[in-house]
C-alpha atoms as a PDB file:
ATOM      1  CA  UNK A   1     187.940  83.705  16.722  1.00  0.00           C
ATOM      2  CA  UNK A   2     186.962  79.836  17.098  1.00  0.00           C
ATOM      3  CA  UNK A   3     188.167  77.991  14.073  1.00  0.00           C
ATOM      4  CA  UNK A   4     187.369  73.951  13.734  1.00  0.00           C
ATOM      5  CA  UNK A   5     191.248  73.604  14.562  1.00  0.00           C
ATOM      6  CA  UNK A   6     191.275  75.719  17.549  1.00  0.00           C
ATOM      7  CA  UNK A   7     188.356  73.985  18.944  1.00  0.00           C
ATOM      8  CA  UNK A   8     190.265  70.701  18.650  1.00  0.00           C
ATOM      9  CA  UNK A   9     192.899  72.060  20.254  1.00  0.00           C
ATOM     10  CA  UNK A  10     191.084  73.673  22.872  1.00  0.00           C
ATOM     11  CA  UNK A  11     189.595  69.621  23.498  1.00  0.00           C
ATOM     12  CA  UNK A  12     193.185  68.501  23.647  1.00  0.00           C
ATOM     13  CA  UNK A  13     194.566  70.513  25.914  1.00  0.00           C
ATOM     14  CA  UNK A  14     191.969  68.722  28.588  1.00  0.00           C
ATOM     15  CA  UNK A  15     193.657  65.383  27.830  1.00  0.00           C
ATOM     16  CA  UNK A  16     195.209  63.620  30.168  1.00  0.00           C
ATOM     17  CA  UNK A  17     196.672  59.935  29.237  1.00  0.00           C
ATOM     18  CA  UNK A  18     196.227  58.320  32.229  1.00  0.00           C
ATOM     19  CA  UNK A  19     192.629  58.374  31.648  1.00  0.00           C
ATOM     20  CA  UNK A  20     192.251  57.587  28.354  1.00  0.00           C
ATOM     21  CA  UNK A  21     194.143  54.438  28.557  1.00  0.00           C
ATOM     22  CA  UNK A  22     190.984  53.204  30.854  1.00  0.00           C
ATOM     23  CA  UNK A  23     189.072  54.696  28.253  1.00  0.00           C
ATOM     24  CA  UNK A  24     190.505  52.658  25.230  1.00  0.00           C
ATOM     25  CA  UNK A  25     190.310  49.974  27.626  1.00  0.00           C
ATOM     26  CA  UNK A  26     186.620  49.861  28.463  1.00  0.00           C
ATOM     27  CA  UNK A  27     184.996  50.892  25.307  1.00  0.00           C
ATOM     28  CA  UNK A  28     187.335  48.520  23.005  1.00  0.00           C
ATOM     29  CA  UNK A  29     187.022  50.530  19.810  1.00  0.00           C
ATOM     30  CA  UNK A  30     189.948  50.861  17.910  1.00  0.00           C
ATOM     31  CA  UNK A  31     190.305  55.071  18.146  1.00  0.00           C
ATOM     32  CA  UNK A  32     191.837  57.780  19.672  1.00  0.00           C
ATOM     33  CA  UNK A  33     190.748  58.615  23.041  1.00  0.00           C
ATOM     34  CA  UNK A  34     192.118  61.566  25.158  1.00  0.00           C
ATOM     35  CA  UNK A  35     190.885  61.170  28.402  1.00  0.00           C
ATOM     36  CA  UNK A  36     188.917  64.376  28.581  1.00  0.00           C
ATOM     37  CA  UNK A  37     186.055  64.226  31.150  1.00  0.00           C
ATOM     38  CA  UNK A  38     182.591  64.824  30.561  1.00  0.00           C
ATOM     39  CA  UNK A  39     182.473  68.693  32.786  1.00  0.00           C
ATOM     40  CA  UNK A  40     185.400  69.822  30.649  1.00  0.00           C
ATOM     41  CA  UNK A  41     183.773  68.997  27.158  1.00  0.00           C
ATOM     42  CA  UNK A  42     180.522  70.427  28.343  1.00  0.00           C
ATOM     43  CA  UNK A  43     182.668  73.596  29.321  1.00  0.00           C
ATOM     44  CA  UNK A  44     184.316  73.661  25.472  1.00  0.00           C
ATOM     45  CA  UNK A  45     180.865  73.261  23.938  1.00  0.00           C
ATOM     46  CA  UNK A  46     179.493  76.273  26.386  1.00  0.00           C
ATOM     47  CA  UNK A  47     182.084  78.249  25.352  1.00  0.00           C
ATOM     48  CA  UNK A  48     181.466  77.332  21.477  1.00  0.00           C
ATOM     49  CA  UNK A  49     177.424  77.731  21.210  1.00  0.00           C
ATOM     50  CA  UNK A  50     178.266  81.657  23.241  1.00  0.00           C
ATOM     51  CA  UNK A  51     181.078  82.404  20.559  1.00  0.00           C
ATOM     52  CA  UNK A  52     180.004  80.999  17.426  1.00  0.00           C
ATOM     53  CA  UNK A  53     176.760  80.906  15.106  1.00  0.00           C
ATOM     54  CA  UNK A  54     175.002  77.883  13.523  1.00  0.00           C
ATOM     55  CA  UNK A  55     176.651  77.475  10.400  1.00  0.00           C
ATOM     56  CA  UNK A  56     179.918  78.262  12.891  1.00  0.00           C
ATOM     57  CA  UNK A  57     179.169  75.381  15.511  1.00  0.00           C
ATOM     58  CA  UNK A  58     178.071  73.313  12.442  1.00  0.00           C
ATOM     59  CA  UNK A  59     181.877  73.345  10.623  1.00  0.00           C
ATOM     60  CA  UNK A  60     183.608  72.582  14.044  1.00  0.00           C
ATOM     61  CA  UNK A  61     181.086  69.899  14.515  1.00  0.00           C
ATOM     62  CA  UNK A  62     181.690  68.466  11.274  1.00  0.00           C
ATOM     63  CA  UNK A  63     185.653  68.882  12.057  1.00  0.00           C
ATOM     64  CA  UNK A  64     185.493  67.274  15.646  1.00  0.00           C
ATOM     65  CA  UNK A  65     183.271  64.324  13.693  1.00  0.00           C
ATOM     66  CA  UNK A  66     185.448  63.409  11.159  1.00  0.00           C
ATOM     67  CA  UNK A  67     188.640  63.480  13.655  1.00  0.00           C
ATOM     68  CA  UNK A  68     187.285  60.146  14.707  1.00  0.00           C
ATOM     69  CA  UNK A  69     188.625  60.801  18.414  1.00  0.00           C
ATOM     70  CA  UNK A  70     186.231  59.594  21.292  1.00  0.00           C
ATOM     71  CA  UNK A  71     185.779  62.991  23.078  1.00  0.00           C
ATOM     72  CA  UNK A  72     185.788  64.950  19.670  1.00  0.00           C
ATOM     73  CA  UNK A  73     182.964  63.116  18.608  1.00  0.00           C
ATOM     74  CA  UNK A  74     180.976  63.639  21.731  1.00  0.00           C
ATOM     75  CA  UNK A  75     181.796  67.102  21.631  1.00  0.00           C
ATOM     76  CA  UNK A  76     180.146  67.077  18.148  1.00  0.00           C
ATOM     77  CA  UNK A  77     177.400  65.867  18.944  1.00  0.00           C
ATOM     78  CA  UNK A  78     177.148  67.968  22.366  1.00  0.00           C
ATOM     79  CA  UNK A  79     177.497  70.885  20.422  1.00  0.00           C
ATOM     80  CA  UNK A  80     174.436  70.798  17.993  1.00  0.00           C
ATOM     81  CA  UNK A  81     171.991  69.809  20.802  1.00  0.00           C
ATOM     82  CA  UNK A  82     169.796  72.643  20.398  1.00  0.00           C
ATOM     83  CA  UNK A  83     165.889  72.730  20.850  1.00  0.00           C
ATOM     84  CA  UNK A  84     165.562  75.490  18.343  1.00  0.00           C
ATOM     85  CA  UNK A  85     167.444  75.729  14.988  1.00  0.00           C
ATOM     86  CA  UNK A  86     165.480  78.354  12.657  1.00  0.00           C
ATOM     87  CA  UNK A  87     166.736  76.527   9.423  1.00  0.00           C
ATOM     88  CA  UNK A  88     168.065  73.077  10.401  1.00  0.00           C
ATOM     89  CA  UNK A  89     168.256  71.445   7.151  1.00  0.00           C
ATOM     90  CA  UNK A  90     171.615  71.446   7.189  1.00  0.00           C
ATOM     91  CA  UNK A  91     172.132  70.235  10.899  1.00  0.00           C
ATOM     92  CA  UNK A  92     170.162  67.525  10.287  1.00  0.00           C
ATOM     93  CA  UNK A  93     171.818  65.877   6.692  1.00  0.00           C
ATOM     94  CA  UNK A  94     175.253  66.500   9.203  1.00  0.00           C
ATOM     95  CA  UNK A  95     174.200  64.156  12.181  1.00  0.00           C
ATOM     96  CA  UNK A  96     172.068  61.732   9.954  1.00  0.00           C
ATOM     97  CA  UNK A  97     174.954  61.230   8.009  1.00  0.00           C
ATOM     98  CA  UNK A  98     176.757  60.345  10.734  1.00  0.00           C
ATOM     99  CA  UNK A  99     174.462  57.201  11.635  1.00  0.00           C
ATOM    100  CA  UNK A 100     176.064  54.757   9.303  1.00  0.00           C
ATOM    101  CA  UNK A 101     179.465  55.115  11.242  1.00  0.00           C
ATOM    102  CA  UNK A 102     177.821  54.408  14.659  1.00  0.00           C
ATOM    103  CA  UNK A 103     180.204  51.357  16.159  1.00  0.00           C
ATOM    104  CA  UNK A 104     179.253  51.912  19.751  1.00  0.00           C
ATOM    105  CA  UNK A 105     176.582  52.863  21.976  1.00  0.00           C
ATOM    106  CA  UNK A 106     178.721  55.838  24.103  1.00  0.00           C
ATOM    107  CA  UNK A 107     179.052  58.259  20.682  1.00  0.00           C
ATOM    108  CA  UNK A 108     175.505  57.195  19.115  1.00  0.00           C
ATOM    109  CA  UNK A 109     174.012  58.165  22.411  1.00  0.00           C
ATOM    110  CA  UNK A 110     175.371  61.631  21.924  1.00  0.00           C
ATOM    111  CA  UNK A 111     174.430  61.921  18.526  1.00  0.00           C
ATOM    112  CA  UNK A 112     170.980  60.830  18.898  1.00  0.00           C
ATOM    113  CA  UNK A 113     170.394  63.049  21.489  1.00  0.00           C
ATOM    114  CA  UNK A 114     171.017  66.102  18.872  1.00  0.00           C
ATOM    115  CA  UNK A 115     169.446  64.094  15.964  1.00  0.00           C
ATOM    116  CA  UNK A 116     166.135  64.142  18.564  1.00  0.00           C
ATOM    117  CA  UNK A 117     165.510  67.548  18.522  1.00  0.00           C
ATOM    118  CA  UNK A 118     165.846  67.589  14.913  1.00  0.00           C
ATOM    119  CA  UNK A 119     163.644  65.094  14.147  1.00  0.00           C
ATOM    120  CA  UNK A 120     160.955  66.538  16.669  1.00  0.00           C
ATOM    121  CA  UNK A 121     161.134  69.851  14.803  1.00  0.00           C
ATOM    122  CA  UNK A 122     160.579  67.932  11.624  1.00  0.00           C
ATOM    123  CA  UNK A 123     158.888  64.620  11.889  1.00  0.00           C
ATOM    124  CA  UNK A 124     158.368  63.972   8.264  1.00  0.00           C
ATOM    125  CA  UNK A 125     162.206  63.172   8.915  1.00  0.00           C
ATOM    126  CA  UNK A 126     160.797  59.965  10.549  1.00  0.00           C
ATOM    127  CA  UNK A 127     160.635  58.377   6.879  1.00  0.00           C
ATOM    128  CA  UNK A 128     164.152  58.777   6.534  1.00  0.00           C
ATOM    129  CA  UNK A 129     164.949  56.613  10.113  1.00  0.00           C
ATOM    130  CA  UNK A 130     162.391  54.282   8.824  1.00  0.00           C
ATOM    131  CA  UNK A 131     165.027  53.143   6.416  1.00  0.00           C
ATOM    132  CA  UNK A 132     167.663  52.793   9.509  1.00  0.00           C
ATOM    133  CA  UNK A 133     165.435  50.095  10.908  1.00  0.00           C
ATOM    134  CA  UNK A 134     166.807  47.320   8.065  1.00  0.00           C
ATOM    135  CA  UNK A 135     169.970  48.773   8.421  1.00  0.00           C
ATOM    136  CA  UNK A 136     172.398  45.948   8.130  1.00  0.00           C
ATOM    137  CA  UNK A 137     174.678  47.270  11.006  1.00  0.00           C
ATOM    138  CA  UNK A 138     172.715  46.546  14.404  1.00  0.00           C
ATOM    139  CA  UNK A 139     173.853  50.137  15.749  1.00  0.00           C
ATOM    140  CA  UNK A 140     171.956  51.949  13.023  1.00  0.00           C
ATOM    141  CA  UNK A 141     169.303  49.693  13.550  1.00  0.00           C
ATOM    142  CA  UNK A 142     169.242  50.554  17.552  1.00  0.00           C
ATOM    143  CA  UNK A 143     169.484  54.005  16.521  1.00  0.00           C
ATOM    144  CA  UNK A 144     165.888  54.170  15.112  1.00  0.00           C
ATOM    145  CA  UNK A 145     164.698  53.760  18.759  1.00  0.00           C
ATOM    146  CA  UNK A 146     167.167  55.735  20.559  1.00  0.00           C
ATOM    147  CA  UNK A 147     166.170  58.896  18.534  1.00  0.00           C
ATOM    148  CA  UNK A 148     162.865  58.305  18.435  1.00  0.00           C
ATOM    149  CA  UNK A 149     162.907  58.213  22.369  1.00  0.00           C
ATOM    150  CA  UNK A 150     160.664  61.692  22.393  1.00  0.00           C
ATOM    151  CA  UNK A 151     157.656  60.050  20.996  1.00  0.00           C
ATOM    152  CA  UNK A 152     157.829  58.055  24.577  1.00  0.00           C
ATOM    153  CA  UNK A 153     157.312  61.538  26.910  1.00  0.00           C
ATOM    154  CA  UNK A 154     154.009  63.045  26.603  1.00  0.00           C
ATOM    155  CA  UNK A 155     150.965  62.703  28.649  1.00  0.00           C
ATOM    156  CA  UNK A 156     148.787  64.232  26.070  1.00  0.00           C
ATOM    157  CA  UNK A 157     149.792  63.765  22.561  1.00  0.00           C
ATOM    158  CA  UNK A 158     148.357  65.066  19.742  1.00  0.00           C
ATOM    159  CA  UNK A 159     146.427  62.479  17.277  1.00  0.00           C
ATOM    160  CA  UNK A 160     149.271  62.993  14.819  1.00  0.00           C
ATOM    161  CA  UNK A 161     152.014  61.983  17.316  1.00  0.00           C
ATOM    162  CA  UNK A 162     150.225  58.983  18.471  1.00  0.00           C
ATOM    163  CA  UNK A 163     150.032  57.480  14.777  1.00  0.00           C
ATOM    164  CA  UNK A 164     153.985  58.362  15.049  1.00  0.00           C
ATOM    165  CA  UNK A 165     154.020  57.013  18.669  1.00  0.00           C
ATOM    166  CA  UNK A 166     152.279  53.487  17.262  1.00  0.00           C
ATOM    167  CA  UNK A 167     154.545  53.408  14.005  1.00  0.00           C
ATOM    168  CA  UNK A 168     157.963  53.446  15.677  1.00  0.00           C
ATOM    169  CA  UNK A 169     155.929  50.632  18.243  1.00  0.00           C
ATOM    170  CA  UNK A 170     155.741  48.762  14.705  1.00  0.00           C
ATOM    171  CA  UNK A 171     159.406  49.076  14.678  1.00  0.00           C
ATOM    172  CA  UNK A 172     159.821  47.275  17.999  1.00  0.00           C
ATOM    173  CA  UNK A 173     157.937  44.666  17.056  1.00  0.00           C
ATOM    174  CA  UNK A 174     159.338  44.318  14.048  1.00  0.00           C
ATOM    175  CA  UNK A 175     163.011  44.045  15.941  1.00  0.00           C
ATOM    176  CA  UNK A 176     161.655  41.697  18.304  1.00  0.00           C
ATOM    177  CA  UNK A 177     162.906  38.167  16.764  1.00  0.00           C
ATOM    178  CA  UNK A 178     166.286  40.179  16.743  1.00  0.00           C
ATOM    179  CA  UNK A 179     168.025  38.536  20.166  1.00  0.00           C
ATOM    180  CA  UNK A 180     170.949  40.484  19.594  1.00  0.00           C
ATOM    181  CA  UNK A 181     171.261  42.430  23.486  1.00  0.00           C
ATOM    182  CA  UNK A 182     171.738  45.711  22.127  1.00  0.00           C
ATOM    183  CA  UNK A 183     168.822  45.268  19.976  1.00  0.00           C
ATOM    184  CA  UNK A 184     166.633  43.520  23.003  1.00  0.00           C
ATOM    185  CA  UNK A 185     167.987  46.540  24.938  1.00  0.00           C
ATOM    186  CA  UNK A 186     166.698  49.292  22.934  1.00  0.00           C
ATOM    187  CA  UNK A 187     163.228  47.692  23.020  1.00  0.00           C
ATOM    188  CA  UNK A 188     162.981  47.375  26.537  1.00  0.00           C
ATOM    189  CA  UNK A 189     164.008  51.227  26.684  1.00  0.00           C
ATOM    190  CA  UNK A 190     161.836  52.902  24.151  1.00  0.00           C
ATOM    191  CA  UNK A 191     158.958  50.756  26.110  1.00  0.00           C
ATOM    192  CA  UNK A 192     160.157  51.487  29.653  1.00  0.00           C
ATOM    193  CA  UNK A 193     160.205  55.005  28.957  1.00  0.00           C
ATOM    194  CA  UNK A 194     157.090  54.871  27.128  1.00  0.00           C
ATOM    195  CA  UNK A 195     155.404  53.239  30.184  1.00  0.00           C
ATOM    196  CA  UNK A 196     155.908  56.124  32.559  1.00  0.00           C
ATOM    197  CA  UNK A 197     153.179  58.084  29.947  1.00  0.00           C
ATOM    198  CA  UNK A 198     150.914  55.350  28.263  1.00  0.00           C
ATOM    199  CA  UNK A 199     151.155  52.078  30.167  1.00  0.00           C
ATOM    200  CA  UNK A 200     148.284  50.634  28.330  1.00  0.00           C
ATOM    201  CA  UNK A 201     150.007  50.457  25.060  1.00  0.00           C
ATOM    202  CA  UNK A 202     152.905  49.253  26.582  1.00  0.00           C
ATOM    203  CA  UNK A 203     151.411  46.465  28.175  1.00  0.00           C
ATOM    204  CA  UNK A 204     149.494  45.458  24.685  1.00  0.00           C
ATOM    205  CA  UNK A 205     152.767  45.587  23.426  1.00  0.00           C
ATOM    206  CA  UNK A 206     154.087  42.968  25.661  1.00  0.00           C
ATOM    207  CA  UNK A 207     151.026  40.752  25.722  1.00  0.00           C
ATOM    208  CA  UNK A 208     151.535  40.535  21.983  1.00  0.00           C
ATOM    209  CA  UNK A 209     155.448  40.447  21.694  1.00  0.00           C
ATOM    210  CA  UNK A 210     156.782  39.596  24.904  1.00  0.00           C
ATOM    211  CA  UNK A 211     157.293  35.988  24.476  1.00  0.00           C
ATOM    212  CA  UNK A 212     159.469  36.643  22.054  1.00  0.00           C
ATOM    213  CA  UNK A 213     161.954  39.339  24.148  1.00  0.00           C
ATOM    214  CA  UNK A 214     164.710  37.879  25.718  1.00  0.00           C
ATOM    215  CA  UNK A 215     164.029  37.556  29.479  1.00  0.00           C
ATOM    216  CA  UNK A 216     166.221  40.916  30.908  1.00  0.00           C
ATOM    217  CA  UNK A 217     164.531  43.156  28.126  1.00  0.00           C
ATOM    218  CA  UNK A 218     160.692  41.895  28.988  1.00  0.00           C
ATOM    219  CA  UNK A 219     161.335  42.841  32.577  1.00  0.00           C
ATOM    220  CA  UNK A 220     163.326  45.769  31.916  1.00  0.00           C
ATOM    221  CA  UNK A 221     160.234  46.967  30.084  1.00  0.00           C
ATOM    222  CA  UNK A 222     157.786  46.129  32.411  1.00  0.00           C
ATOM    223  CA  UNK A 223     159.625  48.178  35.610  1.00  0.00           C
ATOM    224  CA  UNK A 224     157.250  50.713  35.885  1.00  0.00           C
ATOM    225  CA  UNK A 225     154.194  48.903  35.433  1.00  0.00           C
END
Protein backbone atom coordinates (compact mmCIF):
# COMPACT_ATOMS: atom_id res chain seq x y z
CA UNK A 1 0.00 0.00 0.00
CA UNK A 2 1.20 3.70 -0.98
CA UNK A 3 0.88 5.90 2.04
CA UNK A 4 1.82 9.91 1.70
CA UNK A 5 5.05 8.83 3.76
CA UNK A 6 6.05 6.03 1.63
CA UNK A 7 5.70 8.07 -1.40
CA UNK A 8 8.15 10.57 0.10
CA UNK A 9 10.33 8.09 0.75
CA UNK A 10 10.09 6.40 -2.38
CA UNK A 11 11.17 10.35 -3.89
CA UNK A 12 14.11 10.25 -1.54
CA UNK A 13 15.60 7.35 -2.23
CA UNK A 14 16.29 8.98 -5.97
CA UNK A 15 18.33 11.73 -4.28
CA UNK A 16 21.54 12.19 -4.93
CA UNK A 17 23.47 15.38 -3.27
CA UNK A 18 25.71 16.11 -5.76
CA UNK A 19 22.94 17.30 -7.81
CA UNK A 20 20.96 19.09 -5.69
CA UNK A 21 23.65 21.33 -4.56
CA UNK A 22 23.50 22.72 -8.41
CA UNK A 23 19.99 22.69 -7.82
CA UNK A 24 19.91 25.00 -4.66
CA UNK A 25 22.39 26.80 -6.55
CA UNK A 26 20.51 27.76 -9.70
CA UNK A 27 17.04 28.22 -8.51
CA UNK A 28 18.14 30.35 -5.25
CA UNK A 29 15.11 29.54 -3.13
CA UNK A 30 15.73 28.93 0.26
CA UNK A 31 14.36 24.92 0.37
CA UNK A 32 15.20 21.56 0.34
CA UNK A 33 16.23 20.14 -2.85
CA UNK A 34 17.23 16.44 -3.43
CA UNK A 35 18.60 16.22 -6.63
CA UNK A 36 16.07 13.84 -8.09
CA UNK A 37 15.84 14.08 -11.93
CA UNK A 38 12.92 14.74 -13.87
CA UNK A 39 12.62 10.61 -15.54
CA UNK A 40 12.76 9.33 -11.97
CA UNK A 41 9.85 11.58 -10.56
CA UNK A 42 7.84 10.90 -13.64
CA UNK A 43 8.55 7.10 -12.85
CA UNK A 44 7.22 7.67 -8.92
CA UNK A 45 4.15 9.50 -10.18
CA UNK A 46 3.51 6.46 -12.88
CA UNK A 47 3.76 4.19 -10.34
CA UNK A 48 1.32 6.34 -7.95
CA UNK A 49 -1.69 7.26 -10.53
CA UNK A 50 -1.50 2.84 -11.40
CA UNK A 51 -1.62 2.11 -7.51
CA UNK A 52 -3.70 4.62 -5.99
CA UNK A 53 -7.25 6.34 -6.53
CA UNK A 54 -8.15 10.07 -6.61
CA UNK A 55 -8.83 10.86 -3.21
CA UNK A 56 -5.44 8.45 -2.77
CA UNK A 57 -3.11 10.53 -5.21
CA UNK A 58 -4.88 13.63 -3.75
CA UNK A 59 -3.51 13.00 0.18
CA UNK A 60 0.09 12.18 -1.12
CA UNK A 61 -0.18 15.24 -3.21
CA UNK A 62 -1.20 17.30 -0.45
CA UNK A 63 1.74 15.52 1.70
CA UNK A 64 4.54 15.98 -1.03
CA UNK A 65 3.08 19.89 -1.16
CA UNK A 66 3.32 20.82 2.17
CA UNK A 67 6.96 19.08 2.55
CA UNK A 68 8.11 22.21 0.83
CA UNK A 69 11.03 20.13 -0.93
CA UNK A 70 11.74 21.11 -4.68
CA UNK A 71 11.14 17.63 -6.26
CA UNK A 72 8.21 16.84 -3.76
CA UNK A 73 6.44 19.66 -4.95
CA UNK A 74 6.85 18.86 -8.58
CA UNK A 75 5.89 15.50 -7.92
CA UNK A 76 2.64 17.02 -6.52
CA UNK A 77 1.81 18.71 -8.99
CA UNK A 78 2.91 15.88 -11.64
CA UNK A 79 0.71 13.69 -9.96
CA UNK A 80 -2.79 15.38 -10.30
CA UNK A 81 -2.25 16.19 -14.03
CA UNK A 82 -5.14 14.39 -15.22
CA UNK A 83 -7.48 15.34 -18.24
CA UNK A 84 -10.41 13.65 -16.62
CA UNK A 85 -11.35 13.85 -12.89
CA UNK A 86 -15.19 12.73 -12.52
CA UNK A 87 -15.61 14.95 -9.32
CA UNK A 88 -12.69 17.41 -9.15
CA UNK A 89 -13.91 19.79 -6.67
CA UNK A 90 -11.66 18.77 -4.39
CA UNK A 91 -8.50 18.64 -6.74
CA UNK A 92 -9.06 21.87 -7.67
CA UNK A 93 -9.52 23.92 -3.93
CA UNK A 94 -5.94 21.61 -3.39
CA UNK A 95 -3.80 23.18 -6.29
CA UNK A 96 -5.60 26.67 -6.16
CA UNK A 97 -4.69 26.83 -2.77
CA UNK A 98 -1.43 26.31 -3.51
CA UNK A 99 -1.08 29.59 -5.77
CA UNK A 100 -0.45 32.01 -2.99
CA UNK A 101 2.86 30.11 -2.06
CA UNK A 102 4.19 30.25 -5.68
CA UNK A 103 7.97 31.88 -5.15
CA UNK A 104 9.35 30.61 -8.41
CA UNK A 105 8.57 29.90 -11.86
CA UNK A 106 10.07 25.94 -11.91
CA UNK A 107 7.16 24.63 -9.18
CA UNK A 108 4.27 27.11 -10.49
CA UNK A 109 4.93 25.71 -13.90
CA UNK A 110 4.09 22.30 -12.58
CA UNK A 111 1.23 23.30 -10.76
CA UNK A 112 -0.37 25.21 -13.41
CA UNK A 113 -0.07 22.62 -15.68
CA UNK A 114 -2.56 20.41 -13.33
CA UNK A 115 -4.58 23.55 -12.31
CA UNK A 116 -5.17 23.74 -16.47
CA UNK A 117 -7.03 20.84 -16.85
CA UNK A 118 -9.07 21.75 -13.99
CA UNK A 119 -9.97 24.90 -14.97
CA UNK A 120 -10.78 23.65 -18.64
CA UNK A 121 -13.20 21.13 -17.13
CA UNK A 122 -14.75 23.96 -15.22
CA UNK A 123 -14.33 27.40 -16.60
CA UNK A 124 -16.66 29.20 -14.33
CA UNK A 125 -13.38 28.60 -12.17
CA UNK A 126 -11.96 31.46 -14.35
CA UNK A 127 -13.69 34.02 -11.81
CA UNK A 128 -11.74 32.71 -9.14
CA UNK A 129 -8.09 33.40 -11.21
CA UNK A 130 -9.62 36.65 -12.05
CA UNK A 131 -8.90 37.60 -8.49
CA UNK A 132 -5.08 36.24 -8.93
CA UNK A 133 -4.56 38.95 -11.50
CA UNK A 134 -4.27 41.89 -8.51
CA UNK A 135 -2.55 39.53 -6.59
CA UNK A 136 0.05 41.46 -4.73
CA UNK A 137 2.80 38.74 -5.24
CA UNK A 138 3.92 38.99 -9.06
CA UNK A 139 4.02 35.00 -9.23
CA UNK A 140 0.31 34.71 -8.54
CA UNK A 141 -0.18 37.39 -10.76
CA UNK A 142 1.91 35.47 -13.71
CA UNK A 143 -0.01 32.56 -12.76
CA UNK A 144 -3.34 33.88 -14.21
CA UNK A 145 -1.68 33.55 -17.68
CA UNK A 146 0.25 30.50 -17.28
CA UNK A 147 -2.98 28.51 -16.47
CA UNK A 148 -4.99 30.06 -18.67
CA UNK A 149 -2.48 28.98 -21.50
CA UNK A 150 -5.39 26.48 -23.03
CA UNK A 151 -7.58 29.27 -24.10
CA UNK A 152 -4.40 29.99 -26.60
CA UNK A 153 -4.74 26.30 -28.62
CA UNK A 154 -7.75 26.00 -30.65
CA UNK A 155 -8.35 26.62 -34.23
CA UNK A 156 -12.03 26.63 -33.85
CA UNK A 157 -13.36 27.78 -30.61
CA UNK A 158 -16.61 27.84 -29.54
CA UNK A 159 -18.34 31.48 -29.09
CA UNK A 160 -18.20 30.89 -25.35
CA UNK A 161 -14.41 30.26 -25.29
CA UNK A 162 -13.63 33.19 -27.38
CA UNK A 163 -15.43 35.69 -24.84
CA UNK A 164 -13.01 33.63 -22.31
CA UNK A 165 -10.17 33.79 -24.93
CA UNK A 166 -10.73 37.93 -25.13
CA UNK A 167 -11.23 38.27 -21.21
CA UNK A 168 -7.94 36.73 -20.07
CA UNK A 169 -6.52 39.15 -23.36
CA UNK A 170 -8.07 41.94 -20.93
CA UNK A 171 -5.79 40.57 -18.39
CA UNK A 172 -2.69 41.12 -20.53
CA UNK A 173 -3.44 44.33 -21.16
CA UNK A 174 -4.24 45.10 -18.01
CA UNK A 175 -0.52 43.71 -16.87
CA UNK A 176 1.03 45.56 -19.53
CA UNK A 177 2.37 48.84 -17.58
CA UNK A 178 3.76 46.02 -15.23
CA UNK A 179 7.73 46.00 -16.53
CA UNK A 180 8.50 43.52 -14.09
CA UNK A 181 10.32 40.53 -16.69
CA UNK A 182 8.43 37.80 -15.35
CA UNK A 183 5.34 39.69 -15.80
CA UNK A 184 6.50 41.05 -19.51
CA UNK A 185 7.35 37.34 -19.96
CA UNK A 186 4.10 35.80 -19.37
CA UNK A 187 2.52 38.27 -21.83
CA UNK A 188 4.68 37.61 -24.56
CA UNK A 189 3.85 33.75 -23.93
CA UNK A 190 0.13 33.61 -23.57
CA UNK A 191 0.34 35.85 -26.99
CA UNK A 192 3.03 33.80 -28.73
CA UNK A 193 1.17 30.79 -28.17
CA UNK A 194 -1.98 32.37 -28.98
CA UNK A 195 -0.51 33.46 -32.37
CA UNK A 196 0.10 30.00 -33.73
CA UNK A 197 -4.15 29.79 -33.69
CA UNK A 198 -5.56 33.44 -34.05
CA UNK A 199 -2.86 35.79 -35.29
CA UNK A 200 -5.30 38.49 -35.94
CA UNK A 201 -6.13 39.09 -32.38
CA UNK A 202 -2.76 38.88 -31.50
CA UNK A 203 -1.60 41.40 -33.71
CA UNK A 204 -4.62 43.90 -32.50
CA UNK A 205 -3.29 43.17 -29.33
CA UNK A 206 0.07 44.51 -30.07
CA UNK A 207 -1.00 47.42 -32.23
CA UNK A 208 -2.90 48.55 -29.17
CA UNK A 209 -0.45 47.55 -26.27
CA UNK A 210 2.78 47.00 -27.69
CA UNK A 211 4.36 50.25 -27.06
CA UNK A 212 4.02 49.71 -23.80
CA UNK A 213 5.85 45.91 -23.59
CA UNK A 214 9.26 45.96 -22.85
CA UNK A 215 11.29 45.37 -26.05
CA UNK A 216 12.23 41.24 -25.56
CA UNK A 217 8.45 40.52 -24.68
CA UNK A 218 6.96 42.56 -27.96
CA UNK A 219 9.23 40.46 -30.11
CA UNK A 220 8.92 37.40 -28.24
CA UNK A 221 5.23 37.76 -29.03
CA UNK A 222 5.41 38.57 -32.41
CA UNK A 223 7.77 35.23 -33.45
CA UNK A 224 5.31 33.55 -35.26
CA UNK A 225 3.76 36.24 -37.05
Amino acid sequence: MITPLSALEALKSFAEPEKAAQMAAYHKIPREYLGVSNPAIDACCKDWRKNCDVAERLAISQHLWASDIHEARIAAAKLLIQARISDDAKVWAEISSWVPGFDSWAIADHACSAGARRLSADPTRLDEVEAWTTHASLWVRRAALVITLPWTKSNFPKPDELIQRDRILGWAAAYVPDQQWFIQKSISWWLRSLSKHDPDRVRDFLTQHGAGMKNFARKDAAKYL
